[in-house]
Protein backbone atom coordinates (compact mmCIF):
# COMPACT_ATOMS: atom_id res chain seq x y z
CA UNK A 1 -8.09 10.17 1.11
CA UNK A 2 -8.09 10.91 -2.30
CA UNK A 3 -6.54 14.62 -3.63
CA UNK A 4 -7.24 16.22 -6.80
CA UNK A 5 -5.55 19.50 -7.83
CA UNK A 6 -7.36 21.69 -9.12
CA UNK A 7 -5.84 24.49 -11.69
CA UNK A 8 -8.57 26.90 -13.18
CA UNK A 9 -10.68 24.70 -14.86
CA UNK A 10 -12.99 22.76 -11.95
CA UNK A 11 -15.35 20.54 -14.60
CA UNK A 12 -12.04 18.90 -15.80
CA UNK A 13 -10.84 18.09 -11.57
CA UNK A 14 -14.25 16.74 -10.81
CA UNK A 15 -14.34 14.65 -13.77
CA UNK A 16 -10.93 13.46 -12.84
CA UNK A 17 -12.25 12.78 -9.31
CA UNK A 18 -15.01 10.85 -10.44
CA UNK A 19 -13.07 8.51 -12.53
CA UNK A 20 -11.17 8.69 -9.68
CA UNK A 21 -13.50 7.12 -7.17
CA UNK A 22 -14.70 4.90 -10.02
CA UNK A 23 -11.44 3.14 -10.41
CA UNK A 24 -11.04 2.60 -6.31
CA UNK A 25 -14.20 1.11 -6.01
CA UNK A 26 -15.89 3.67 -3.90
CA UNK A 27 -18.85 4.47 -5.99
CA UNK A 28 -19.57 1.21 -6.13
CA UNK A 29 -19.06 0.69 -2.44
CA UNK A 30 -21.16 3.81 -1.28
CA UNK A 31 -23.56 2.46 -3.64
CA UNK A 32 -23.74 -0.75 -2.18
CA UNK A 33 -24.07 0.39 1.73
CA UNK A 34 -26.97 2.84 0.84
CA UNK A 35 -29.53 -0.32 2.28
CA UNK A 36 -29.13 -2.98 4.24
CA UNK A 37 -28.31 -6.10 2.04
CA UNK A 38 -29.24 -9.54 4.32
CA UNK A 39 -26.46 -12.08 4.32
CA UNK A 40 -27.85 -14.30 1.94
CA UNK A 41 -27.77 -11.26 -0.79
CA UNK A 42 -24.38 -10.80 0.43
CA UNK A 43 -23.26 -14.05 0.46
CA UNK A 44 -24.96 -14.78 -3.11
CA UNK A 45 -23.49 -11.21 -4.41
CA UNK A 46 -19.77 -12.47 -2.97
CA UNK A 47 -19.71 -15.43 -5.11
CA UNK A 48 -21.27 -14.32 -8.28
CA UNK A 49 -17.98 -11.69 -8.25
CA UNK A 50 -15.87 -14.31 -7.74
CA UNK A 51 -17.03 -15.94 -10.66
CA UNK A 52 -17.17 -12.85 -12.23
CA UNK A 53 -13.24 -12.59 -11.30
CA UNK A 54 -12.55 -16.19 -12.13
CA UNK A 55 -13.72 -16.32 -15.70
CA UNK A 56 -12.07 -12.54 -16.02
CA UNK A 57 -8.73 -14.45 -15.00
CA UNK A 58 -9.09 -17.36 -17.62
CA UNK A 59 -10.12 -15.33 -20.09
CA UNK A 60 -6.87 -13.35 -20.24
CA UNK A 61 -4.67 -16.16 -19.69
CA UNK A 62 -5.74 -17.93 -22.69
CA UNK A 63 -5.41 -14.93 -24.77
């Protein structure tokens, strides 16, 4: 559950919120489960992130 305190000005807490739910992962998430994605796509989707993760990871280290 995520909380945002609001006081007076409600454009700045739903910004925060979003950027909120941004950093978590759930936009992305909600995003993802609005269709059915076949295992394959899954599967295929699964790696390419890991990649995605593994060259993040190298790239950091060597700098």
């Amino acid at each position: 559950m995520i909380t945002v305190e609001v006081r007076g000005d409600v454009e700045q807490a739903l910004r925060f919120l979003k950027k909120k739910l941004q950093l978590d992962g759930i936009k992305k998430e909600l995003k993802r489960r609005e269709h059915y994605e076949k295992p394959s796509v899954k599967r295929r989707r699964k790696q390419a992130e890991a990649k995605r993760k593994l060259r993040k990871l190298v790239s950091r280290s060597v700098v």
